[in-house]
C-alpha atoms as a PDB file:
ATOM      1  CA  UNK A   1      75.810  81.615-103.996  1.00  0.00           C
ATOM      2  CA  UNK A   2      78.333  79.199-102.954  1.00  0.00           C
ATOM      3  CA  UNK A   3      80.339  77.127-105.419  1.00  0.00           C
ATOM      4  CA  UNK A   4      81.674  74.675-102.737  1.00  0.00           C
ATOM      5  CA  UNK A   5      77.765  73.320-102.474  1.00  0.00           C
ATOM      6  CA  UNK A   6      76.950  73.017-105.931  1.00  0.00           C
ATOM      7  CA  UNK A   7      77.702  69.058-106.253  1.00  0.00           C
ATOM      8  CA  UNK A   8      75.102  66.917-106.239  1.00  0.00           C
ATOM      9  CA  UNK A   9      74.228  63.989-104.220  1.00  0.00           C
ATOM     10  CA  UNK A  10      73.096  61.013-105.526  1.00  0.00           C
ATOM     11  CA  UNK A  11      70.260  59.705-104.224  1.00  0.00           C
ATOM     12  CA  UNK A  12      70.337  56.082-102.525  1.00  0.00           C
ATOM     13  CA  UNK A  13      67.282  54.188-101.496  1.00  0.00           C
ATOM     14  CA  UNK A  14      67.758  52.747 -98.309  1.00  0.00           C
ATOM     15  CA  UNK A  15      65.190  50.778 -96.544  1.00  0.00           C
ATOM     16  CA  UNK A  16      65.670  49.374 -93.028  1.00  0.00           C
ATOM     17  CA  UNK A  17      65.467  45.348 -92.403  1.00  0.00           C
ATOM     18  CA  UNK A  18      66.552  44.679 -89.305  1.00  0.00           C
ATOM     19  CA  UNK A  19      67.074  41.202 -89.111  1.00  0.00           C
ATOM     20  CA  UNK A  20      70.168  40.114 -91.625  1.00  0.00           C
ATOM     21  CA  UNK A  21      68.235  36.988 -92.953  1.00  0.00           C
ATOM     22  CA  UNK A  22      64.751  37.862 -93.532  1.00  0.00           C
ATOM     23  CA  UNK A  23      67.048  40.456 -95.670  1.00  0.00           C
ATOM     24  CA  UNK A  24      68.686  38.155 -97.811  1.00  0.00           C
ATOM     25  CA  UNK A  25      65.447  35.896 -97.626  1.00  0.00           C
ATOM     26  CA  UNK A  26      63.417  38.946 -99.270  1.00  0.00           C
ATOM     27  CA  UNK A  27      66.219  39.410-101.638  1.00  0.00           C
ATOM     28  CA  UNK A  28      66.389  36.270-102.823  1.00  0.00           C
ATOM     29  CA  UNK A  29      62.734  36.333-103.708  1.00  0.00           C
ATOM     30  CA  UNK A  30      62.929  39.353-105.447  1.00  0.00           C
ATOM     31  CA  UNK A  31      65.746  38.295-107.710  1.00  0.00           C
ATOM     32  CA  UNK A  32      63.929  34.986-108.392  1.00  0.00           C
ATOM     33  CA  UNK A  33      60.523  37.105-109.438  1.00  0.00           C
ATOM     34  CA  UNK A  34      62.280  39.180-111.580  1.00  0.00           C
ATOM     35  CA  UNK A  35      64.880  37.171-112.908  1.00  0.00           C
ATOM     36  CA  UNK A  36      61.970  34.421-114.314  1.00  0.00           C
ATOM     37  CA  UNK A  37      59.870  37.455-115.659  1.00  0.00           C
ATOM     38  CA  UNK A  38      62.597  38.835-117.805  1.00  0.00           C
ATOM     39  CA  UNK A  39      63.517  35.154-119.409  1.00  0.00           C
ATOM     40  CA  UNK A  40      59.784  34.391-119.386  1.00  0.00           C
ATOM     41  CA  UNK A  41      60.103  34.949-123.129  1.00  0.00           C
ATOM     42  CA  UNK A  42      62.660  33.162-123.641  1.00  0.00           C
ATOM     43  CA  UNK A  43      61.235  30.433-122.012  1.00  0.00           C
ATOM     44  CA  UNK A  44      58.150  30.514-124.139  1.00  0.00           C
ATOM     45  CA  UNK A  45      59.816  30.239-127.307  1.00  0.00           C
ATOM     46  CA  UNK A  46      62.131  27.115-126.110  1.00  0.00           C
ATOM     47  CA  UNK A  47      58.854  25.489-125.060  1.00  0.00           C
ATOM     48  CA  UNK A  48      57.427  25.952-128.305  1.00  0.00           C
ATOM     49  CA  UNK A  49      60.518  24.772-130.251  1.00  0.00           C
ATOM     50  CA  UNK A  50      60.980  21.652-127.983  1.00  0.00           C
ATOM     51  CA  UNK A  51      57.359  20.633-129.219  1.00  0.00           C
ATOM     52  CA  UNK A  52      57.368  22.459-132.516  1.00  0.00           C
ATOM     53  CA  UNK A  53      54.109  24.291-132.273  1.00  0.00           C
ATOM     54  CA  UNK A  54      54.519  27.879-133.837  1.00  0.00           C
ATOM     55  CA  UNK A  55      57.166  27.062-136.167  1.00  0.00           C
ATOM     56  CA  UNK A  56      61.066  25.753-136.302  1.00  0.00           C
ATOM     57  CA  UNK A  57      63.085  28.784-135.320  1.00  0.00           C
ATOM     58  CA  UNK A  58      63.646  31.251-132.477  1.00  0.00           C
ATOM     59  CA  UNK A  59      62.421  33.868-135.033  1.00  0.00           C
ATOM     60  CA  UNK A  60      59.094  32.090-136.835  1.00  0.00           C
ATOM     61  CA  UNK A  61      57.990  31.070-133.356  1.00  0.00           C
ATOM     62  CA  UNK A  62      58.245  34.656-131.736  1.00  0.00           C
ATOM     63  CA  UNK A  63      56.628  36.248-134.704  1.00  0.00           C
ATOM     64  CA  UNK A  64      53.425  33.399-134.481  1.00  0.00           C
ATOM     65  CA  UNK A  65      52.897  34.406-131.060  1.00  0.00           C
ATOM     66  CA  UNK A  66      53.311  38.055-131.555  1.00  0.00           C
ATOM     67  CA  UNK A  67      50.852  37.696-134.375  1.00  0.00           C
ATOM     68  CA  UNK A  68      48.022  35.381-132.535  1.00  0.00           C
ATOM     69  CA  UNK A  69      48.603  36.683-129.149  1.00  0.00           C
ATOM     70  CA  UNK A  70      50.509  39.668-128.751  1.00  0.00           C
ATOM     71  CA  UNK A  71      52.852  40.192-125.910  1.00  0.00           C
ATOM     72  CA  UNK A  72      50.871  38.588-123.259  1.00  0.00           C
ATOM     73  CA  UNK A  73      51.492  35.645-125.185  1.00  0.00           C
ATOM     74  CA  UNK A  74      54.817  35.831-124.066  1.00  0.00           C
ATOM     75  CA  UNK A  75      54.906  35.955-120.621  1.00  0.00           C
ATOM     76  CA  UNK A  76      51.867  32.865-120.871  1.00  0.00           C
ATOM     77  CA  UNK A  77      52.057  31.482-117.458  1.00  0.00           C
ATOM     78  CA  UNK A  78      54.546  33.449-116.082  1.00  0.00           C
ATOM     79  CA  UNK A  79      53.007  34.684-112.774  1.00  0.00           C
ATOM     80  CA  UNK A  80      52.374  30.531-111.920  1.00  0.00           C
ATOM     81  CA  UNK A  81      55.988  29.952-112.466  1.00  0.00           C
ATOM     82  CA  UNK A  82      57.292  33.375-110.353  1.00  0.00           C
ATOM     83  CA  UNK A  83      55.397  31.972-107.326  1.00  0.00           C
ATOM     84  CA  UNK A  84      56.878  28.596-107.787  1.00  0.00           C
ATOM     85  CA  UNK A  85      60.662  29.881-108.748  1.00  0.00           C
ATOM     86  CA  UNK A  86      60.330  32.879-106.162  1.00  0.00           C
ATOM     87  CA  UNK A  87      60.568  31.034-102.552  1.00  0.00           C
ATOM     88  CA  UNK A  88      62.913  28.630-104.062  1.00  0.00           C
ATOM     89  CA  UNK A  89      65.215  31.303-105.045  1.00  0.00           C
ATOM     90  CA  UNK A  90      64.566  33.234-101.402  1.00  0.00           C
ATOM     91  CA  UNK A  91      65.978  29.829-100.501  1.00  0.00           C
ATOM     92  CA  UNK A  92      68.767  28.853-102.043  1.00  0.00           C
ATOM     93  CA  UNK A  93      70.384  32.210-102.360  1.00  0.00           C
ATOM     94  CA  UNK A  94      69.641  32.785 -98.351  1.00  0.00           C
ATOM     95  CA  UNK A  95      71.479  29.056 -97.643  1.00  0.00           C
ATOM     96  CA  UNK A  96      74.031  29.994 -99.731  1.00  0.00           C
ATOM     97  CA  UNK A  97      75.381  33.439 -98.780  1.00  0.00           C
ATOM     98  CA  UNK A  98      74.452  31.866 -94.674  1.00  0.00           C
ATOM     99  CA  UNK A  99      76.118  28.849 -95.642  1.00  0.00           C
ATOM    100  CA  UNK A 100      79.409  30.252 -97.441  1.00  0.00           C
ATOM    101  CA  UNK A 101      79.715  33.345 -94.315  1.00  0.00           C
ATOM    102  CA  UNK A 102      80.231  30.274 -91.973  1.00  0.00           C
ATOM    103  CA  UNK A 103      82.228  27.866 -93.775  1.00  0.00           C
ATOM    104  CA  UNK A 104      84.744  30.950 -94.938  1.00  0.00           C
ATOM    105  CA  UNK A 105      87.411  31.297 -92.137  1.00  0.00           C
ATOM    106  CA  UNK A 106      88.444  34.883 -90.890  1.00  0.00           C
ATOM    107  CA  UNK A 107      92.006  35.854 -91.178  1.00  0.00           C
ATOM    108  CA  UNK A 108      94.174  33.327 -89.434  1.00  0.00           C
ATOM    109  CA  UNK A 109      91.973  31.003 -89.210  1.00  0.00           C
ATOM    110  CA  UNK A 110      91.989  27.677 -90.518  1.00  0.00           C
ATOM    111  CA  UNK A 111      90.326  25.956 -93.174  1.00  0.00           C
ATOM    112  CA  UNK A 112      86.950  24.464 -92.083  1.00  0.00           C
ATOM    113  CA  UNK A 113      86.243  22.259 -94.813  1.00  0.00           C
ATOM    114  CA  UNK A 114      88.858  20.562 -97.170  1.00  0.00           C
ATOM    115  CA  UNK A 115      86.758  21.658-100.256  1.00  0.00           C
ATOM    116  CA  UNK A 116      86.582  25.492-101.125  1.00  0.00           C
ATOM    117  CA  UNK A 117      83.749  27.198 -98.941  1.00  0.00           C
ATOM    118  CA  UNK A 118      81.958  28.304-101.736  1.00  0.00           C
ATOM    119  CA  UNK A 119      81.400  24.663-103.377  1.00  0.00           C
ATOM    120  CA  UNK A 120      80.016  23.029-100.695  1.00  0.00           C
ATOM    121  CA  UNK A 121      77.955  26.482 -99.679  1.00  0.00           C
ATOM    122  CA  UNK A 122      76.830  25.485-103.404  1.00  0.00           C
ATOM    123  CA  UNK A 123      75.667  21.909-103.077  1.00  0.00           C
ATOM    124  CA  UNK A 124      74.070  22.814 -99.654  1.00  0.00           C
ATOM    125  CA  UNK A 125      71.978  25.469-100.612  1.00  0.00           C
ATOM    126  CA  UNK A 126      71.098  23.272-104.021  1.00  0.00           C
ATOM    127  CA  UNK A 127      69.643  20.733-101.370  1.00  0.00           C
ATOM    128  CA  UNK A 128      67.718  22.980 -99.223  1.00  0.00           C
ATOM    129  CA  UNK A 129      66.023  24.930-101.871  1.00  0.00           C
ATOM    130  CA  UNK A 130      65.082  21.297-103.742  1.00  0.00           C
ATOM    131  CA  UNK A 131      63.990  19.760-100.348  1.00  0.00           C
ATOM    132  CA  UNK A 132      61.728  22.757 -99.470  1.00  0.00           C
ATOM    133  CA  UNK A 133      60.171  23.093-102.990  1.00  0.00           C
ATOM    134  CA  UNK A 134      60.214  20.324-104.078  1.00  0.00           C
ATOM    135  CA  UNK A 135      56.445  19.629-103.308  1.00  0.00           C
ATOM    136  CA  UNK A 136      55.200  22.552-105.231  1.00  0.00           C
ATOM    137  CA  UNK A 137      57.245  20.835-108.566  1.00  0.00           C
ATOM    138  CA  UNK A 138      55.580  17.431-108.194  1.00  0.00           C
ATOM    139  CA  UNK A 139      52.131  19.134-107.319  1.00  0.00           C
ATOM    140  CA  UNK A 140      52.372  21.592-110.649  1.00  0.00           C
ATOM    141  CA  UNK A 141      53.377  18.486-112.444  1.00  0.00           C
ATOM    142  CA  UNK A 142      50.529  16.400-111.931  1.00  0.00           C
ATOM    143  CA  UNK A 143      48.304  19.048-112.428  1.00  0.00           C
ATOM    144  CA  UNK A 144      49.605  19.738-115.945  1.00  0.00           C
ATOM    145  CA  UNK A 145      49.566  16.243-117.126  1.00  0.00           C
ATOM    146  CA  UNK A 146      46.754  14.512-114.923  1.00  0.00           C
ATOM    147  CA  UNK A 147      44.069  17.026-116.189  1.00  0.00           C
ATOM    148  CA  UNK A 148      40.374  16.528-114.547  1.00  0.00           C
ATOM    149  CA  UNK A 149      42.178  14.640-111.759  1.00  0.00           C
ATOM    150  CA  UNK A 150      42.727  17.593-109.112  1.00  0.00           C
ATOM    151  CA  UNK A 151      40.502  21.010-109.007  1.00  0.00           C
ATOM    152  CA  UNK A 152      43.260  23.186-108.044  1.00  0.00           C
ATOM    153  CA  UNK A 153      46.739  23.048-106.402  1.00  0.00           C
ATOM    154  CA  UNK A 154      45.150  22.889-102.617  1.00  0.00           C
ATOM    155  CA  UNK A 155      43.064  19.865-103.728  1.00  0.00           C
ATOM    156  CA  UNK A 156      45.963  17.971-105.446  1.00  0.00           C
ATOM    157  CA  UNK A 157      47.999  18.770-102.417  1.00  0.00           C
ATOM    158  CA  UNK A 158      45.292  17.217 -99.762  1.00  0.00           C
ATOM    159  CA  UNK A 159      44.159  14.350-102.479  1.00  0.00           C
ATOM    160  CA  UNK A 160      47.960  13.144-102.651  1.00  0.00           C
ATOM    161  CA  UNK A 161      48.720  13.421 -98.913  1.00  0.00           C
ATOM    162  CA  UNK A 162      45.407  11.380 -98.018  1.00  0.00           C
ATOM    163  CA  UNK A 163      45.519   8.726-100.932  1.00  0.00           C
ATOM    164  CA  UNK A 164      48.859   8.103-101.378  1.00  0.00           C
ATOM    165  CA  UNK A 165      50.747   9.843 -98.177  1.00  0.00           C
ATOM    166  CA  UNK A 166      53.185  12.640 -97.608  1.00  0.00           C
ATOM    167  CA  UNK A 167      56.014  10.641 -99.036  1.00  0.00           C
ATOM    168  CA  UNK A 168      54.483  10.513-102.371  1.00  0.00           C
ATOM    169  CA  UNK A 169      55.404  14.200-102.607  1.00  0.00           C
ATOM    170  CA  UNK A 170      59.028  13.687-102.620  1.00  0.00           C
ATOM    171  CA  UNK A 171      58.609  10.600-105.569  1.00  0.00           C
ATOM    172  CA  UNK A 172      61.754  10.897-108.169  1.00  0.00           C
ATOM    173  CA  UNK A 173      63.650  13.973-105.182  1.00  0.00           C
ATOM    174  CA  UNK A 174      66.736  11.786-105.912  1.00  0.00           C
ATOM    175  CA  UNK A 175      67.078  12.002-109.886  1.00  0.00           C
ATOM    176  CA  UNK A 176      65.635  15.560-109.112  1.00  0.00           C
ATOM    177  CA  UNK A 177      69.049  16.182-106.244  1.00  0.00           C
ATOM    178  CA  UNK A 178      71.496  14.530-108.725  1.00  0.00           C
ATOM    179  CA  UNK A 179      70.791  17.085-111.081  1.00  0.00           C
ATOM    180  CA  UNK A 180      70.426  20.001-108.884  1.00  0.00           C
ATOM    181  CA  UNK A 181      73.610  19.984-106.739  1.00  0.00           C
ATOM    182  CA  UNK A 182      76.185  19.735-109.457  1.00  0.00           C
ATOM    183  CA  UNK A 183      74.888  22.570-111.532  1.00  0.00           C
ATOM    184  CA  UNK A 184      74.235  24.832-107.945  1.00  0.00           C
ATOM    185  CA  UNK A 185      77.783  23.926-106.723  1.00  0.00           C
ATOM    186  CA  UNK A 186      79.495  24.672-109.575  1.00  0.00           C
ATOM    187  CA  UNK A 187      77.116  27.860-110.250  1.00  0.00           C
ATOM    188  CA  UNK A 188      78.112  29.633-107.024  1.00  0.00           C
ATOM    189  CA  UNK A 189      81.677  28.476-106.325  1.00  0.00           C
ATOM    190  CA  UNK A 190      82.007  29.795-110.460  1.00  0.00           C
ATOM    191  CA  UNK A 191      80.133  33.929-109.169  1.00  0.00           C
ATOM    192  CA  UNK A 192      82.956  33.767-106.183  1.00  0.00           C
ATOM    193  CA  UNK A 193      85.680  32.815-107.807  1.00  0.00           C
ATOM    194  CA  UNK A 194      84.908  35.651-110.539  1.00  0.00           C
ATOM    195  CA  UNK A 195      83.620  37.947-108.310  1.00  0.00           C
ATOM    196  CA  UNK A 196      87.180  37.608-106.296  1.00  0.00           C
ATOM    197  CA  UNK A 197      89.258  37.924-109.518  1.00  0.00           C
ATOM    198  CA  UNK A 198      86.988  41.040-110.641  1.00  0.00           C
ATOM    199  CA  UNK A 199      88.080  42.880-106.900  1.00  0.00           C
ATOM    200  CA  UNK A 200      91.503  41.643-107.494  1.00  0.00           C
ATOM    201  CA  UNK A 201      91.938  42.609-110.690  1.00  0.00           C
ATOM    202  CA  UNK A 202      90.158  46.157-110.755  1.00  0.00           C
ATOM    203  CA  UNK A 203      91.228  46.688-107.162  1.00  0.00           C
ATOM    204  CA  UNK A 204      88.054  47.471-105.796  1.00  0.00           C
ATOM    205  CA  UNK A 205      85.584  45.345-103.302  1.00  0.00           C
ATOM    206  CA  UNK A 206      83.063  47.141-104.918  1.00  0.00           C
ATOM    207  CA  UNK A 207      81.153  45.716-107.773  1.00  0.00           C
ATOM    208  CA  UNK A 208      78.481  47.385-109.506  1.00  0.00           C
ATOM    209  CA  UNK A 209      74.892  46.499-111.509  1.00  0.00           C
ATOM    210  CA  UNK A 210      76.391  45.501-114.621  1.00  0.00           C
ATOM    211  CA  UNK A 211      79.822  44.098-113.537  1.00  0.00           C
ATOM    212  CA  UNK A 212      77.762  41.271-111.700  1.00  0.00           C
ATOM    213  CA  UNK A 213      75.367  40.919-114.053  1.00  0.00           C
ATOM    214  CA  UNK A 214      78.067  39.805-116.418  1.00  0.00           C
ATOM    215  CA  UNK A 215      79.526  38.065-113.785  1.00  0.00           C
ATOM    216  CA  UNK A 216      76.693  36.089-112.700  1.00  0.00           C
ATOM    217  CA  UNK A 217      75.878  34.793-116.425  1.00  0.00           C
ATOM    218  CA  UNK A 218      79.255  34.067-116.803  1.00  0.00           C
ATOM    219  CA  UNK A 219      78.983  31.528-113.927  1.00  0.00           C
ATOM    220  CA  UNK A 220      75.559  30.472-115.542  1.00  0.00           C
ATOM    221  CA  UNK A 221      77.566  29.505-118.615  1.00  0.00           C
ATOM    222  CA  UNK A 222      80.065  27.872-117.001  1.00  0.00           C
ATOM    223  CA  UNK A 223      77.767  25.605-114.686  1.00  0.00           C
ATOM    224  CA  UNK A 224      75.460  25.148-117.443  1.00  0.00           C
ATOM    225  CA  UNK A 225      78.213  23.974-119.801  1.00  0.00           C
ATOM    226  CA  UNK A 226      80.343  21.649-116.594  1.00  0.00           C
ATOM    227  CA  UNK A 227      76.833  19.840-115.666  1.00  0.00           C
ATOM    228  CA  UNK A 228      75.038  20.007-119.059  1.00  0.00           C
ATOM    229  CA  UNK A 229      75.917  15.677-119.329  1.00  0.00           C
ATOM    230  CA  UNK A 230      74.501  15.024-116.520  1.00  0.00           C
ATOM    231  CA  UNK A 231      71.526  16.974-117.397  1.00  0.00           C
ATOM    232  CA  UNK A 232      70.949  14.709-120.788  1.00  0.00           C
ATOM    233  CA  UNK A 233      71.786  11.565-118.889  1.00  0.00           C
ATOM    234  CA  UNK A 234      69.114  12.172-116.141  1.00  0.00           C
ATOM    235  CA  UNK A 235      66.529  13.177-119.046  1.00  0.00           C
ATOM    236  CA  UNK A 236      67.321   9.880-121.341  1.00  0.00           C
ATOM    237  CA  UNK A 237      66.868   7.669-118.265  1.00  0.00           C
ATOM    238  CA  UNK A 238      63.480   9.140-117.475  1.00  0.00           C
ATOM    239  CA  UNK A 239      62.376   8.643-121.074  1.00  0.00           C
ATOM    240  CA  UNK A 240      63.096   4.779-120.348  1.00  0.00           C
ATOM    241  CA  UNK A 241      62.127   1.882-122.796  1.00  0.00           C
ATOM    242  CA  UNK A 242      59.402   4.330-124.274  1.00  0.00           C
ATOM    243  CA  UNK A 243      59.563   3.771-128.105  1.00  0.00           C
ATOM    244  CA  UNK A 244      61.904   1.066-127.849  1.00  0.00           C
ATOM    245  CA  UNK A 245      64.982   3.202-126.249  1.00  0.00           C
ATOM    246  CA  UNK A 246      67.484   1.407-124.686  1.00  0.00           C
ATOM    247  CA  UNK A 247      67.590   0.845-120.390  1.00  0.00           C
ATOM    248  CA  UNK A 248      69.936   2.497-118.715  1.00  0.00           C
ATOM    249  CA  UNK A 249      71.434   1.191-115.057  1.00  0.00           C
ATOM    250  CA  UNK A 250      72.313   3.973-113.751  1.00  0.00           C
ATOM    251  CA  UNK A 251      73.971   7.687-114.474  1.00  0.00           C
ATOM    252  CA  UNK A 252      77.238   6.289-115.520  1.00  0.00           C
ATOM    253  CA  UNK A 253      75.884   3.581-118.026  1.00  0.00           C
ATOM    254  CA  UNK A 254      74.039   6.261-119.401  1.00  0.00           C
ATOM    255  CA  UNK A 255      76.713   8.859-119.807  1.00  0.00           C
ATOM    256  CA  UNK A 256      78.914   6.141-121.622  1.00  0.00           C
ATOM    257  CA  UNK A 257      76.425   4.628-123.638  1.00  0.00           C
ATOM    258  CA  UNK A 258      75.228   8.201-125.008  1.00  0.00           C
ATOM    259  CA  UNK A 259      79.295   8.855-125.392  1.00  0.00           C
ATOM    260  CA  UNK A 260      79.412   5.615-127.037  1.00  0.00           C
ATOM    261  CA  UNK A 261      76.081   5.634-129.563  1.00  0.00           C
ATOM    262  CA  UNK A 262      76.203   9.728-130.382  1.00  0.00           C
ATOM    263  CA  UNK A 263      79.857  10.948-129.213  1.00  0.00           C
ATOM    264  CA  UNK A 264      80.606  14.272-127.390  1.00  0.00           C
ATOM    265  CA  UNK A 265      78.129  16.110-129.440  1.00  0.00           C
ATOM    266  CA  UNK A 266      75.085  13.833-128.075  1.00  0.00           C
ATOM    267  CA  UNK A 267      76.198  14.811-124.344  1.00  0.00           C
ATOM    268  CA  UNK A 268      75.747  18.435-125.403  1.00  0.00           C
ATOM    269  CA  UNK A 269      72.781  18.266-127.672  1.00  0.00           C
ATOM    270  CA  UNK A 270      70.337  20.939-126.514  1.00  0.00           C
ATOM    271  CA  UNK A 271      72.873  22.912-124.613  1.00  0.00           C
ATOM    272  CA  UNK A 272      72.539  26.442-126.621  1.00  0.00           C
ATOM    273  CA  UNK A 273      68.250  25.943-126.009  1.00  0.00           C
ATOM    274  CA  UNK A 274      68.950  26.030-122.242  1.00  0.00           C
ATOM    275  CA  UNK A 275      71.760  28.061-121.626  1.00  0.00           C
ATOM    276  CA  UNK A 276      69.084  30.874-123.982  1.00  0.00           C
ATOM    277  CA  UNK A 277      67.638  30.844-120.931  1.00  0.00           C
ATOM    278  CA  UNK A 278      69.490  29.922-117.842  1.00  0.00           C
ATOM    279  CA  UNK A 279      72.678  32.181-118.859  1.00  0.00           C
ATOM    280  CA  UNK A 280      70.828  35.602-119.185  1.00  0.00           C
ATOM    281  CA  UNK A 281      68.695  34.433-115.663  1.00  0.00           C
ATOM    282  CA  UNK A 282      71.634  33.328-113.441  1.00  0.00           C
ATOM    283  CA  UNK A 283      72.698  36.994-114.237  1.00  0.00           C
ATOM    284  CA  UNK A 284      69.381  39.067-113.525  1.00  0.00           C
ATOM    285  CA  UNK A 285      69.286  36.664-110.200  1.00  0.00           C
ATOM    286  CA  UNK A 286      72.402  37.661-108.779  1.00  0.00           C
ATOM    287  CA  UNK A 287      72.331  41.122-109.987  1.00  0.00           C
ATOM    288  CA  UNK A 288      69.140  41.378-108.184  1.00  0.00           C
ATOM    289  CA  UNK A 289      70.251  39.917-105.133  1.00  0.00           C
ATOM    290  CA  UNK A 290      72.934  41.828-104.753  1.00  0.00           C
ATOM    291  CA  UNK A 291      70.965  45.565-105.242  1.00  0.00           C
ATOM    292  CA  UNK A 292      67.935  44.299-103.244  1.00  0.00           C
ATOM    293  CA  UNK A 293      70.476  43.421-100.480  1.00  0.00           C
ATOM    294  CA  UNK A 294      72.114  47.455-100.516  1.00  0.00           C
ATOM    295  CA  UNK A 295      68.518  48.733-100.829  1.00  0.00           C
ATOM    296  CA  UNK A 296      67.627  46.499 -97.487  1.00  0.00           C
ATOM    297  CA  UNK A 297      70.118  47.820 -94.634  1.00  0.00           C
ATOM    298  CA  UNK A 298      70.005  46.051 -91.462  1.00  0.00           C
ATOM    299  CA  UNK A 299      70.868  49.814 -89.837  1.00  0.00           C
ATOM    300  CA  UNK A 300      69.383  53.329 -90.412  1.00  0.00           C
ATOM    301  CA  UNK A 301      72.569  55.595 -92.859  1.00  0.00           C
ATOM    302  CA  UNK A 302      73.071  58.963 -91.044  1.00  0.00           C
END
């Protein structure tokens, strides 16, 4: 028996996609699905403390549903949600990694845009993924709070378009844009810039599972914590005059005013809730991505 043979070879799956973006399109879906079914929990519980239903910690409220539900409980509405986050996902990552190929120049080239590629690939593929889905939002959100109203999601769809007209399904897209594009632009120029110091650093231009995992929820935190403001501006100005709140202008009288009446703190308040769940996801997502995109090969391995 040989001893040159005995090593092993790992075994790779490889499955053949020929055209480049349907590849990262199916990718992107993928790591949408799974990324929202593994935070599904988490979600769950923040729902249930926002209201507080089920108790007033992270701990009571996981233990009431565990106890009255089970572990279905859990993942309550989860596979609604996966078909809604899915395609957006496909989206945005697809605009993005299309987006951020063109705009980055080859060696000797020049610079394309004055802004770094990755930024604007950001704010683009923000836009696209909001303009596409944006729809399917407004239609879930009517049928959660106008209950009786629409049968099903078909229904609402045709009822809206006839009654009120296809622009009613883009009502509120620009408070919806203004708090998309910030957080998506600084999201994915954040996973390049850390994915570029990881190669440099490690000298490698490989990057594994776990290495972009922690990469990509690094970039979650970062974008989470840079556009979080914004986030509790946009939210206080939808609330309105309800219970006798105060009016706000516009985004930047309601960023001082909050500054003004609460301090830094109130521009943050809520921050650890959300970044329970968008950290750990941004992570999943682009680990996802970037293992569904080896797995899909645009060319058959010899």
């Amino acid at each position: 028996m040989e001893k040159g043979n005995t090593k092993r070879k790992s075994f790779k799956l490889k499955i053949k996609v020929g055209n480049p973006h349907l590849k990262r399109l199916i990718s992107g879906g993928i790591a949408g699905a799974v990324s929202r079914t593994a935070v599904a929990p988490l979600e769950t519980i923040r729902t249930h403390l926002m209201v507080g239903s089920n108790g007033n910690s992270t701990t009571e409220v996981f233990q009431s549903i565990m106890e009255h539900e089970g572990w279905t409980g859990l993942f309550r509405g989860n596979f609604v949600n996966v078909i809604r986050v899915a395609p957006s996902k496909a989206i945005e990552l697809f605009a993005f990694d299309t987006a951020n190929k063109f705009l980055t120049p080859k060696p000797g080239e020049q610079q394309k845009v004055p802004l770094p590629p990755s930024l604007v690939a950001g704010a683009f593929a923000g836009v696209s993924s909001t303009l596409c889905t944006y729809p399917l939002e407004l239609i879930k959100t009517r049928l959660t709070i106008q209950r009786g109203v629409y049968d099903n999601f078909l229904h609402a769809f045709v009822k809206i378009v006839r009654e009120e007209g296809p622009t009613e399904l883009y009502r509120g897209l620009t408070p919806s844009l203004i708090g998309v594009v910030p957080y998506a632009a600084t999201n994915y120029f954040a996973y390049d810039t850390l994915k570029k110091v990881y190669k440099k650093m490690f000298k490698t231009n490989e990057i594994g599972n776990i290495p972009t995992l922690l990469i990509g929820s690094a970039a979650g935190a970062i974008s989470s914590t840079a556009t979080f403001p914004l986030e509790v501006a946009r939210k206080h100005m939808q609330v309105g005059a309800v219970g006798g709140r105060k009016v706000y202008k516009n985004m930047l009288h309601a960023l001082l005013s909050i500054l003004e009446d609460e301090g830094v703190g109130g521009l943050y308040r809520g921050l650890g809730p959300s970044c329970m769940k968008l950290v750990p996801a941004a992570g999943i997502s682009f680990m996802c991505y970037e293992a569904c995109k080896k797995v899909l090969t645009e060319e058959e391995d010899d």
